[in-house]
Structures are given as structure tokens and as C-alpha cells.
N, C-alpha and C. Protein backbone atom coordinates (compact mmCIF):
# COMPACT_ATOMS: atom_id res chain seq x y z
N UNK A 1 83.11 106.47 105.10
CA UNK A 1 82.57 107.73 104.69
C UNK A 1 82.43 107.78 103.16
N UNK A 2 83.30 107.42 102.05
CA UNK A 2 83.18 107.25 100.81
C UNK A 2 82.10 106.22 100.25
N UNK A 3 82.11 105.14 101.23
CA UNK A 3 80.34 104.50 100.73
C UNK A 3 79.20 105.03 101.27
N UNK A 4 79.32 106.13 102.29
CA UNK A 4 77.76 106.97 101.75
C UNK A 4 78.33 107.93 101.09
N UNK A 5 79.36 108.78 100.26
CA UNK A 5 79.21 109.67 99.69
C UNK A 5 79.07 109.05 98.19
N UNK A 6 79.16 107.75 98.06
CA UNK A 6 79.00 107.09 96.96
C UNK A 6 77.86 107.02 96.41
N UNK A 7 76.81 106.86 96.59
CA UNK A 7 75.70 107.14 97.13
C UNK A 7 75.04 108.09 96.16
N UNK A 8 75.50 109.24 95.99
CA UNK A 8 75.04 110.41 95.20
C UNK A 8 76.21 110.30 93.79
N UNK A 9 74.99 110.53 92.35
CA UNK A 9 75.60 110.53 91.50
C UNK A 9 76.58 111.19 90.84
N UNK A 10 76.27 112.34 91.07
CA UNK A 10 77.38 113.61 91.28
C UNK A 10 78.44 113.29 91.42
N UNK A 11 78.83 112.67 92.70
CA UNK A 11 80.61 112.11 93.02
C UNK A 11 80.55 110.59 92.62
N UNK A 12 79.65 109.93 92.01
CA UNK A 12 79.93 108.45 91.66
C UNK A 12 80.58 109.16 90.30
N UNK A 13 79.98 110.21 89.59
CA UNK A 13 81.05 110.35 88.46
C UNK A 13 81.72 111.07 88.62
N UNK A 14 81.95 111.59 89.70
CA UNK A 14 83.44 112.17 89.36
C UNK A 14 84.65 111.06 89.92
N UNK A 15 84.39 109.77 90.79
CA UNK A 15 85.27 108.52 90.97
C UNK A 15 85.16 108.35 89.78
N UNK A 16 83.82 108.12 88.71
CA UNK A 16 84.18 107.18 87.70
C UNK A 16 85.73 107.90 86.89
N UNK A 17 85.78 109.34 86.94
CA UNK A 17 86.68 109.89 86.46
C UNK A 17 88.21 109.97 86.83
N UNK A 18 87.91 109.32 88.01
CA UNK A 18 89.52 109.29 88.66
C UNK A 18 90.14 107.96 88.68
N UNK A 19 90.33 107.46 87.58
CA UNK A 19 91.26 106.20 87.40
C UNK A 19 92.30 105.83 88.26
N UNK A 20 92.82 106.58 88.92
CA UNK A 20 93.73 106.92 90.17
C UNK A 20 92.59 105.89 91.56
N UNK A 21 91.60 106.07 91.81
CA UNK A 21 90.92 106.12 92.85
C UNK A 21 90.48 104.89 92.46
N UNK A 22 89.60 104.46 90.83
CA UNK A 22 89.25 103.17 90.35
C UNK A 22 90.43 102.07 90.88
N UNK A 23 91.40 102.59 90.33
CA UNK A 23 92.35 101.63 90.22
C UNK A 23 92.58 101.20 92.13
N UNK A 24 92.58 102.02 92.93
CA UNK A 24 92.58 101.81 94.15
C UNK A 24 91.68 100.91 95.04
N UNK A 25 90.60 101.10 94.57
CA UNK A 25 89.17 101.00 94.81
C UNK A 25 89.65 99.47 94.32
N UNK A 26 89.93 98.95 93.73
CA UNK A 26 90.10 97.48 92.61
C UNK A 26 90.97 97.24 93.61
N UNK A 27 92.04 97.36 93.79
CA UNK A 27 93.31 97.18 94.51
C UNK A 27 92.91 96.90 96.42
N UNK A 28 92.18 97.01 96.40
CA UNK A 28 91.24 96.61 98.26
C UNK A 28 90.37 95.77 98.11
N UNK A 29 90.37 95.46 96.91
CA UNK A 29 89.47 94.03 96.70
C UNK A 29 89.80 93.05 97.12
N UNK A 30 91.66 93.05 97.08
CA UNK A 30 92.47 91.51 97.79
C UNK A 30 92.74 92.10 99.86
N UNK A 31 92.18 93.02 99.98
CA UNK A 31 92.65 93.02 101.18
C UNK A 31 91.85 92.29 102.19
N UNK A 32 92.69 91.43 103.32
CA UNK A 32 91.97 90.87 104.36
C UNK A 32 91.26 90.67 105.17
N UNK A 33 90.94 92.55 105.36
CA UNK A 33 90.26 92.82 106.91
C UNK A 33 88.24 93.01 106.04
N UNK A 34 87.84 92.03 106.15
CA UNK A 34 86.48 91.92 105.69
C UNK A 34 85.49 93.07 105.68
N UNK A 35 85.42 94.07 106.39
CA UNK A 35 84.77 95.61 106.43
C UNK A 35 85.09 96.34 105.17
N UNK A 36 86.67 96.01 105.30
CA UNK A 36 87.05 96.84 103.90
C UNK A 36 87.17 96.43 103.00
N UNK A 37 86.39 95.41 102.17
CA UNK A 37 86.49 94.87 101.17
C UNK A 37 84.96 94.77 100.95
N UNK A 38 84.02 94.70 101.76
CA UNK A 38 82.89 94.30 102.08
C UNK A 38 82.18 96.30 101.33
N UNK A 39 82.78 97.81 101.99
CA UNK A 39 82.62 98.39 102.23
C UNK A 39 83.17 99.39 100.13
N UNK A 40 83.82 98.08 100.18
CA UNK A 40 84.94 98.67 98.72
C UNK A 40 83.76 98.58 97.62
N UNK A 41 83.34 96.90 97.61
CA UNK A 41 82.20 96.46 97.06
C UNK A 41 80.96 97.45 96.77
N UNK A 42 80.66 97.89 98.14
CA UNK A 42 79.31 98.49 98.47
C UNK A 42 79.36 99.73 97.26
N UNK A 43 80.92 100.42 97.63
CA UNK A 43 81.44 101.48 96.30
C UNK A 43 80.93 101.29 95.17
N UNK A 44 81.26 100.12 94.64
CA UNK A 44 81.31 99.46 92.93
C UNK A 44 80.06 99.49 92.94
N UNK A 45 79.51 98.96 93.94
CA UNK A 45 77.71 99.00 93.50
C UNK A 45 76.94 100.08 93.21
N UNK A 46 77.59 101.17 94.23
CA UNK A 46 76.84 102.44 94.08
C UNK A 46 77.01 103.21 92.97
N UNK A 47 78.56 102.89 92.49
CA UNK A 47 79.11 103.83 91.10
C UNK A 47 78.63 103.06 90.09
N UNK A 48 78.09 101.84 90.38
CA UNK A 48 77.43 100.95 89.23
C UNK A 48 76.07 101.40 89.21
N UNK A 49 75.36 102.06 89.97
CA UNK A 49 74.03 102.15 90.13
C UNK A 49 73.77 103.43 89.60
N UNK A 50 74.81 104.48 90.41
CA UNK A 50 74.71 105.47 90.06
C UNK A 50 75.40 106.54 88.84
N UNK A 51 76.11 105.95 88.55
CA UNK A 51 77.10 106.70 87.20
C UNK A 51 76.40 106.59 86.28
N UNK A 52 76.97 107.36 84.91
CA UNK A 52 76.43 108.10 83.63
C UNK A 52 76.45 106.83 82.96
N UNK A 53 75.41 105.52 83.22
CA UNK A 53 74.69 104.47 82.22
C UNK A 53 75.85 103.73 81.48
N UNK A 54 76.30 103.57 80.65
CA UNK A 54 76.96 102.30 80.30
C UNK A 54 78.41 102.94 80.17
N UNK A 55 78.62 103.91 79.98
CA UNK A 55 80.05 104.70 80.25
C UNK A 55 80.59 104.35 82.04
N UNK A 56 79.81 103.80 82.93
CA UNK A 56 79.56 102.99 83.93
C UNK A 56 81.06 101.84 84.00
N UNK A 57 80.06 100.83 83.42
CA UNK A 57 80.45 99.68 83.02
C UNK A 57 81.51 99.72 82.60
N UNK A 58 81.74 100.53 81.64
CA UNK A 58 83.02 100.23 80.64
C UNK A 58 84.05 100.64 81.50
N UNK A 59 83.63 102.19 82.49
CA UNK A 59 85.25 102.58 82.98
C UNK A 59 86.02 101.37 84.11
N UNK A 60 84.72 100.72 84.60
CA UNK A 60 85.10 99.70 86.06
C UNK A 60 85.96 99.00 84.89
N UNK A 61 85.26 98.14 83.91
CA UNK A 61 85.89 96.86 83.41
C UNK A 61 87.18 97.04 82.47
N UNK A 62 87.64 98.56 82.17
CA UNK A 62 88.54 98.95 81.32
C UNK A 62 90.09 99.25 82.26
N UNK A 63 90.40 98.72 83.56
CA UNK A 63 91.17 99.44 84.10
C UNK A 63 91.97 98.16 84.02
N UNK A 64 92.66 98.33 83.12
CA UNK A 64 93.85 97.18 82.39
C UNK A 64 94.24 96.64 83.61
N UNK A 65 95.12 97.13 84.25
CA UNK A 65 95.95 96.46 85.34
C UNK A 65 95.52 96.26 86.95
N UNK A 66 94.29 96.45 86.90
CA UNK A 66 93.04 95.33 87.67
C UNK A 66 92.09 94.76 87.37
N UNK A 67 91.87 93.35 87.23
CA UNK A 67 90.35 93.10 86.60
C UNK A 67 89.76 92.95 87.76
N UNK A 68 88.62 93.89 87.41
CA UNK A 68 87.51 93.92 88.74
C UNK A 68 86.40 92.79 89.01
N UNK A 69 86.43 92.13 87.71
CA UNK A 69 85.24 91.35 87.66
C UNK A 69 86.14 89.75 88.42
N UNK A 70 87.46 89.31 88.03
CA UNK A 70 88.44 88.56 88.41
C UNK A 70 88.06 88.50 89.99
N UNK A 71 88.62 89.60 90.41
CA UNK A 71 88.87 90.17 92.05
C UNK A 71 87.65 89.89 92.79
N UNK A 72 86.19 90.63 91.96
CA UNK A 72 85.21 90.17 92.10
C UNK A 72 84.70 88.56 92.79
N UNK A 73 85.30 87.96 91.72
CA UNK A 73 84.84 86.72 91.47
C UNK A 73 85.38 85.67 93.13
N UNK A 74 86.75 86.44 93.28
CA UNK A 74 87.80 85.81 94.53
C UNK A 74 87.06 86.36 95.77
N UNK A 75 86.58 87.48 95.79
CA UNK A 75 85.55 87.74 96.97
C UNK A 75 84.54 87.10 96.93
N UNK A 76 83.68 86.80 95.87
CA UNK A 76 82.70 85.44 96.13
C UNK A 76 83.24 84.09 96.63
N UNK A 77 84.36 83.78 95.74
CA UNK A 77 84.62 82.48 96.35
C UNK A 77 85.26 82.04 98.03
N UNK A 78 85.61 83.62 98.32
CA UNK A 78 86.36 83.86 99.65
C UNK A 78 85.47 83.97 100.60
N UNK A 79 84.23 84.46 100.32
CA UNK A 79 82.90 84.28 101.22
C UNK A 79 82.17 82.78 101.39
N UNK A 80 82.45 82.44 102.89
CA UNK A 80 82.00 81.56 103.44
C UNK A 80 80.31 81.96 103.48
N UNK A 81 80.21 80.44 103.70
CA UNK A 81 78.25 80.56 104.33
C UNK A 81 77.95 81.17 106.04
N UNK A 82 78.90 81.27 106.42
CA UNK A 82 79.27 82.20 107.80
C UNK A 82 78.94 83.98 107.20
N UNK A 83 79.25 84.21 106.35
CA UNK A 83 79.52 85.38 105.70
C UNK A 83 78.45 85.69 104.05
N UNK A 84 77.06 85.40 104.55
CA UNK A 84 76.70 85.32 103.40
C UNK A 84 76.39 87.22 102.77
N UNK A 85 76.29 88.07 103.66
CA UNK A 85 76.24 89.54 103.44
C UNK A 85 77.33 89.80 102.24
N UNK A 86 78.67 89.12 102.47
CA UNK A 86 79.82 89.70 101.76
C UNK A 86 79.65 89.19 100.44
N UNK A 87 78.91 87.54 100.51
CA UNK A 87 78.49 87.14 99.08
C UNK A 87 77.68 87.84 98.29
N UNK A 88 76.48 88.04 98.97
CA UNK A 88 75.35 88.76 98.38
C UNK A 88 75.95 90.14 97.64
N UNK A 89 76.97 90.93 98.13
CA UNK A 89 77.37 91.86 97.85
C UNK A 89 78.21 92.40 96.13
N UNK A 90 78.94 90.92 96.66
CA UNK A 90 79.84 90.38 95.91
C UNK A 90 79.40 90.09 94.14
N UNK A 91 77.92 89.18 94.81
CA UNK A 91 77.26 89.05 93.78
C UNK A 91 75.99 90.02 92.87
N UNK A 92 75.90 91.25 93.76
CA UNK A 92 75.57 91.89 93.63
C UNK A 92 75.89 93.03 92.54
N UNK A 93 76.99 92.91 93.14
CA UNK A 93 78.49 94.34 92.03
C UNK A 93 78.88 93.29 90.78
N UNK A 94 78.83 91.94 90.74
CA UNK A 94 79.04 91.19 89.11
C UNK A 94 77.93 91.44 88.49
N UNK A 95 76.66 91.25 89.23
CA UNK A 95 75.89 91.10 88.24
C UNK A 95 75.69 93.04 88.11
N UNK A 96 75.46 93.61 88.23
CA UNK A 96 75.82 95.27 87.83
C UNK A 96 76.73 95.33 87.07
N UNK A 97 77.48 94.79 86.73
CA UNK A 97 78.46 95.10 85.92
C UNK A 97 78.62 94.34 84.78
């Protein structure tokens, strides 16, 4: 439900504002069950697409005690060629950011 309410810019900035939720949002990046990591992504993309322009960028990549782009990077390499949706995704939210 939070990746279609992600969706609209309105609440992509008010996540960008909740460092509480960023930091969470970062933190399901290492989790196992592939929907929800796949679904976490889809988030980053939308708050990357849709938030207030380069104040964007900075809040994802400023959240000290997760690097998103890191976490990022382990969901690409964790996506098999079985799984190329989760790559594309993956690679999708780095290069946005």
C-alpha cells in the first residue's frame, strides 16, 4: 500500500521528511523475502521521482547510518538472471539517485 501511495508527491515529501521511515525504508533493503525488498525499491524510486528535486537526493544519500546506495548495490548483485525485474529495479533507484 505505501508503494502506490508513494506515487503522489505530496507524501513522497512528507517520507522524504521522516528520517524515522527513510531510515526504515534503507533498513528492508537487507531483508530476504524478495516482494519486500523488490516493493522497498519501487519506494526509493518513486520518492526519487517524485520529491522536491535535488533536496531528493541528498535526504536518501545523507542517512549516516544506512548507505542506500551500498544496500543498493547488494540488491543488484543479489539479483540473479532468474530475477531480472528486481535488477532492473535495483538499477533503476542507483541511477535516480
Amino acid at each position: 500500500m505505501i508503494s502506490n501511495l508513494s506515487r503522489h508527491s505530496t507524501i513522497c515529501n512528507y517520507f522524504l521528511d521522516d528520517t524515522t521511515f527513510l531510515r526504515t525504508l534503507c533498513c528492508v533493503l537487507d531483508h530476504n523475502l524478495r516482494d519486500l525488498v523488490f516493493y522497498s525499491v519501487g519506494i526509493i524510486i518513486n520518492i526519487s521521482l517524485h520529491g522536491k528535486g535535488e533536496k531528493t537526493a541528498n535526504k536518501l544519500l545523507s542517512i549516516t547510518d544506512s548507505n542506500v546506495l551500498e544496500k543498493l548495490v547488494d540488491v543488484l548483485k543479489d539479483s540473479n538472471l532468474e530475477d531480472m525485474d528486481l535488477a532492473r529495479v535495483a538499477a533503476k533507484a542507483l541511477h535516480n539517485l
